[in-house]
Protein backbone atom coordinates (compact mmCIF):
# COMPACT_ATOMS: atom_id res chain seq x y z
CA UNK A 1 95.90 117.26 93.14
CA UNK A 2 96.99 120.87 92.68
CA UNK A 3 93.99 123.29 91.79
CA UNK A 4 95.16 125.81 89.20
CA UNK A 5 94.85 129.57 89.52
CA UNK A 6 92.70 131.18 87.05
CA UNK A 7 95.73 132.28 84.95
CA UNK A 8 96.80 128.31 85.24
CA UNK A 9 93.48 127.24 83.52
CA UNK A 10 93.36 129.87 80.97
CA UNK A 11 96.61 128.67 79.71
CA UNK A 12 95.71 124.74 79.49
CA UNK A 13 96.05 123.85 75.96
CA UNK A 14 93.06 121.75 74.76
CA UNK A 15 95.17 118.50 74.74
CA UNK A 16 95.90 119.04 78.41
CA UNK A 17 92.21 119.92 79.26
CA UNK A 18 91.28 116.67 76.84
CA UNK A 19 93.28 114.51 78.84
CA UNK A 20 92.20 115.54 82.52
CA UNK A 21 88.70 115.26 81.27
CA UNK A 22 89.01 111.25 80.40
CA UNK A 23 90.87 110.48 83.38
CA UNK A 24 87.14 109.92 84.95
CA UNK A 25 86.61 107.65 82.53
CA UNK A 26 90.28 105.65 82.71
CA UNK A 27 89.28 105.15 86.53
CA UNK A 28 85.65 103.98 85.93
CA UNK A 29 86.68 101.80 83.36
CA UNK A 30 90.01 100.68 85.80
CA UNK A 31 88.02 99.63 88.27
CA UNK A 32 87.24 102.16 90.39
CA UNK A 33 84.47 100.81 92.66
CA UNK A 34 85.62 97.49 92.89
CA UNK A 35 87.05 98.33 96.19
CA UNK A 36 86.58 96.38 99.70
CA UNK A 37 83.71 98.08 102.28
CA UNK A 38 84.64 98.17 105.85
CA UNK A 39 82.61 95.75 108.25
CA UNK A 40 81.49 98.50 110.55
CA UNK A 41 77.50 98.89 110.55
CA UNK A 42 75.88 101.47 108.02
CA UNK A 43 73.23 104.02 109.01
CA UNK A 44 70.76 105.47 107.02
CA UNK A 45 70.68 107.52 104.50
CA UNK A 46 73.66 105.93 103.17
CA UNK A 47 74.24 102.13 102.83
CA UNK A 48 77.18 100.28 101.10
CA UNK A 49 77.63 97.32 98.43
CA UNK A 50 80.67 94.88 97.88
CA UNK A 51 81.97 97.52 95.47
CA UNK A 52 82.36 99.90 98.10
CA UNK A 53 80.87 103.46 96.74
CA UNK A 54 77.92 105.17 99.03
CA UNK A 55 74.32 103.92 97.80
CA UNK A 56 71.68 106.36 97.64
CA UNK A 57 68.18 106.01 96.32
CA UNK A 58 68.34 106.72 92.43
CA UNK A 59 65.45 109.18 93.15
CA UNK A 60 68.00 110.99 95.51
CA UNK A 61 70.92 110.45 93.13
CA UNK A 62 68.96 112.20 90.37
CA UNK A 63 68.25 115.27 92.40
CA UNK A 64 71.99 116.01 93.00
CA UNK A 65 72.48 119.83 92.10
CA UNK A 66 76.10 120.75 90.57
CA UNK A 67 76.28 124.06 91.04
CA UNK A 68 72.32 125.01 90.96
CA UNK A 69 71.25 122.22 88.26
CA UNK A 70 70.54 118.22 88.11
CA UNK A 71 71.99 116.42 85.07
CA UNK A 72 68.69 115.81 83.33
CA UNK A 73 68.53 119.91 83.27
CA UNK A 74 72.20 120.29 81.87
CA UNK A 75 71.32 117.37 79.78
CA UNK A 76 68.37 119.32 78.43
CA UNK A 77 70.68 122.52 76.80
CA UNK A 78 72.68 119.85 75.17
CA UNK A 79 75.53 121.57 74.60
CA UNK A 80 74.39 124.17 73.20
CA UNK A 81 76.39 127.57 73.62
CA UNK A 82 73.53 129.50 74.63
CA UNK A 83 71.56 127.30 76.75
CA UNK A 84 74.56 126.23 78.75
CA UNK A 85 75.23 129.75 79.83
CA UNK A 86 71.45 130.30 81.01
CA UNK A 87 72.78 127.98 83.51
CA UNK A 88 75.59 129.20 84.61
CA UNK A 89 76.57 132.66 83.45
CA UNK A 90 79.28 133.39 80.74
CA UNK A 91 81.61 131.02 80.40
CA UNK A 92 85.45 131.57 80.06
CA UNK A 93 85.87 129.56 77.50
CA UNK A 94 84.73 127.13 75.02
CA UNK A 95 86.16 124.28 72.51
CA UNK A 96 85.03 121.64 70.88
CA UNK A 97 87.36 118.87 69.52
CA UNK A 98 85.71 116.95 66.12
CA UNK A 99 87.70 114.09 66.21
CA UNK A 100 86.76 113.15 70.13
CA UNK A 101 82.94 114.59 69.50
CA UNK A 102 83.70 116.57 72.35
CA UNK A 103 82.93 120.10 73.44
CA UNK A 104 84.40 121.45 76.80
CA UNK A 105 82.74 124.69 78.66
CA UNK A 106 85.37 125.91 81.40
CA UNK A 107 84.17 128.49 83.89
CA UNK A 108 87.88 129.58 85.10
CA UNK A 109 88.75 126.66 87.44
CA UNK A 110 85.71 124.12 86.58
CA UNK A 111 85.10 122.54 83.32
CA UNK A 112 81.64 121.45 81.42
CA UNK A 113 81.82 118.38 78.94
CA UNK A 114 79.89 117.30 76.36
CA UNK A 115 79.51 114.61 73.78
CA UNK A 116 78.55 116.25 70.71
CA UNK A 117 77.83 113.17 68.61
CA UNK A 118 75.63 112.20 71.59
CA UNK A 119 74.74 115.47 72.69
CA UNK A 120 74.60 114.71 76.40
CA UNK A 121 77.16 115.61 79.06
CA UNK A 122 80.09 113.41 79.97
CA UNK A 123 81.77 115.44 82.50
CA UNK A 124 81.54 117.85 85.06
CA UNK A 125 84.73 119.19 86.53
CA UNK A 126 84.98 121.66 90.23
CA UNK A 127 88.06 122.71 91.21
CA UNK A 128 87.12 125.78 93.44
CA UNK A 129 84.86 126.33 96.03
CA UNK A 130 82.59 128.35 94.50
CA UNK A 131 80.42 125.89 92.58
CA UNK A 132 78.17 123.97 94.81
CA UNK A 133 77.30 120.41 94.94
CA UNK A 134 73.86 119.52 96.72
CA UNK A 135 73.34 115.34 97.75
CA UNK A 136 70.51 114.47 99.77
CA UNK A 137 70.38 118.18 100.19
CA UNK A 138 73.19 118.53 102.01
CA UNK A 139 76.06 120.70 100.89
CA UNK A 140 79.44 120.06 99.25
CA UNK A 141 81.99 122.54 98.35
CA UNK A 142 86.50 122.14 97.30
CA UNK A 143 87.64 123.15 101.20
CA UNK A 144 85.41 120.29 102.79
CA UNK A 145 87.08 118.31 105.13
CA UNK A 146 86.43 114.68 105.21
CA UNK A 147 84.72 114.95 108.90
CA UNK A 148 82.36 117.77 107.63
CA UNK A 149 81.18 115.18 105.29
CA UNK A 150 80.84 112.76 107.97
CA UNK A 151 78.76 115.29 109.37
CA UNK A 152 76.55 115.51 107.15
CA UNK A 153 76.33 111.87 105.87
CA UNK A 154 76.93 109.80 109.07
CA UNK A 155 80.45 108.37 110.35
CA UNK A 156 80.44 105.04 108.00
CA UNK A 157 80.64 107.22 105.15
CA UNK A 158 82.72 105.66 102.85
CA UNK A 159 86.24 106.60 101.62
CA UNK A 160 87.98 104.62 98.78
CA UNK A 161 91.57 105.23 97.93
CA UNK A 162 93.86 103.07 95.66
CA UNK A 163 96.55 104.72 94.52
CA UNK A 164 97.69 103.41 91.64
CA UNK A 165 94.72 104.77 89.79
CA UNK A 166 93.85 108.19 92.02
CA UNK A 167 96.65 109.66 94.31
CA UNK A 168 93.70 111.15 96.25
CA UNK A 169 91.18 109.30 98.49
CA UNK A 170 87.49 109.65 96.88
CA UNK A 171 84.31 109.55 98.32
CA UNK A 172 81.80 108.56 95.50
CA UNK A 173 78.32 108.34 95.50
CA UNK A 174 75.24 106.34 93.26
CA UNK A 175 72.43 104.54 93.16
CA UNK A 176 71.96 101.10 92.87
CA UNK A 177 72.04 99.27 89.44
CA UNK A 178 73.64 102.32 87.85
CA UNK A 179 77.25 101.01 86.60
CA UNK A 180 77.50 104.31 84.04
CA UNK A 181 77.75 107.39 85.97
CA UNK A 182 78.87 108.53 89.26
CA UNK A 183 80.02 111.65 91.29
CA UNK A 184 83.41 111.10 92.64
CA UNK A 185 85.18 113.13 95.76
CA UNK A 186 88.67 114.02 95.87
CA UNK A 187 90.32 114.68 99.49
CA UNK A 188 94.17 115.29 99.60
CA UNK A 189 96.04 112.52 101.20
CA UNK A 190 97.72 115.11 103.00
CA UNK A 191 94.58 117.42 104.34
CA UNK A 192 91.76 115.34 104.19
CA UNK A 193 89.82 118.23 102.40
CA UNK A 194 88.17 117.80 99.26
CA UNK A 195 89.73 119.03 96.54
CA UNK A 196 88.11 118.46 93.47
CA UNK A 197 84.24 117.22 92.54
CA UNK A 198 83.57 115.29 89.64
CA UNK A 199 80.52 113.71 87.91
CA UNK A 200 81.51 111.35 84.87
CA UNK A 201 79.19 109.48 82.81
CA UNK A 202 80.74 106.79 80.56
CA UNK A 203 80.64 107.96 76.59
């Protein structure tokens, strides 16, 4: 997946931005982790189930940072203008869609969503490696390469691809029981480095 320049997001009409956005949940919904799990042995912290993503404690899973800030805190401004930029600054841009209750907070190449009839988040969108992402306190930034995260997370470290619903591989992580939400990895096919972050929660 091609990360847009600056000039490149600015111009994505709100259809286009609409329509990345539920692409998280067209691949949750597809199937996503129903994928096989190699047979080699897994080592701690990370551990594996049939469906193939990387288990972590939920404790663990609810302290993930994006960019500073764990969901319950971004879930706590719910959507509101002012209380999503004491998180992160001035945003570049804002719009809200009525008929999809949903309001979308980009920050040049990385995108904020809301449900507004919900008033929770839905997704969060990184396309540049300036937002970081914080599991098990370890570090994860666009420009990773897949054996940096094996560094950090331990060689089994699970990689899904299937193609006919992401043209990248993904590394996703999540806690057991939780079948809602998720943070997914993108890694070129071609560079192995990560090149877009995404947490998705199912409206």
């Amino acid at each position: 997946m091609e990360v847009p320049s600056q000039k490149q997001t600015a111009n994505l009409t709100k259809s286009d931005k609409m329509k990345d956005f539920k692409r998280y949940f067209v691949i949750a919904l597809a199937g996503l982790f129903l994928f096989p799990i190699s047979t080699s042995a897994q080592t701690l912290p990370l551990t594996s189930q049939p469906r193939g993503n990387n288990i972590i404690s939920c404790s663990a899973y609810e302290a993930i940072t994006y960019n500073g800030h764990t969901i319950d805190q971004i879930n706590a401004t719910e959507g509101n203008n002012n209380s999503v930029q004491s998180l992160w600054g001035t945003y570049s841009s804002v719009d809200e869609d009525e008929n999809v209750w949903e309001k979308v907070f980009i920050y040049f190449n990385n995108a904020v969503v809301f449900n507004t009839e919900r008033s929770r988040l839905t997704v969060i969108e990184i396309k540049d490696n300036q937002w970081v992402i914080k599991v098990l306190g370890k570090e994860i930034r666009v420009g990773n390469s897949f054996s940096e995260l094996q560094q950090k997370f331990g060689s089994d470290l699970k990689i899904i691809y299937k193609p006919d619903i992401n043209p990248n591989y993904a590394v996703s992580f999540n806690c057991s029981g939780n079948d809602f939400n998720g943070l997914l990895i993108d890694l070129s096919t071609e560079t192995n480095k990560v090149v877009e972050i995404a947490y998705f929660k199912n409206p």
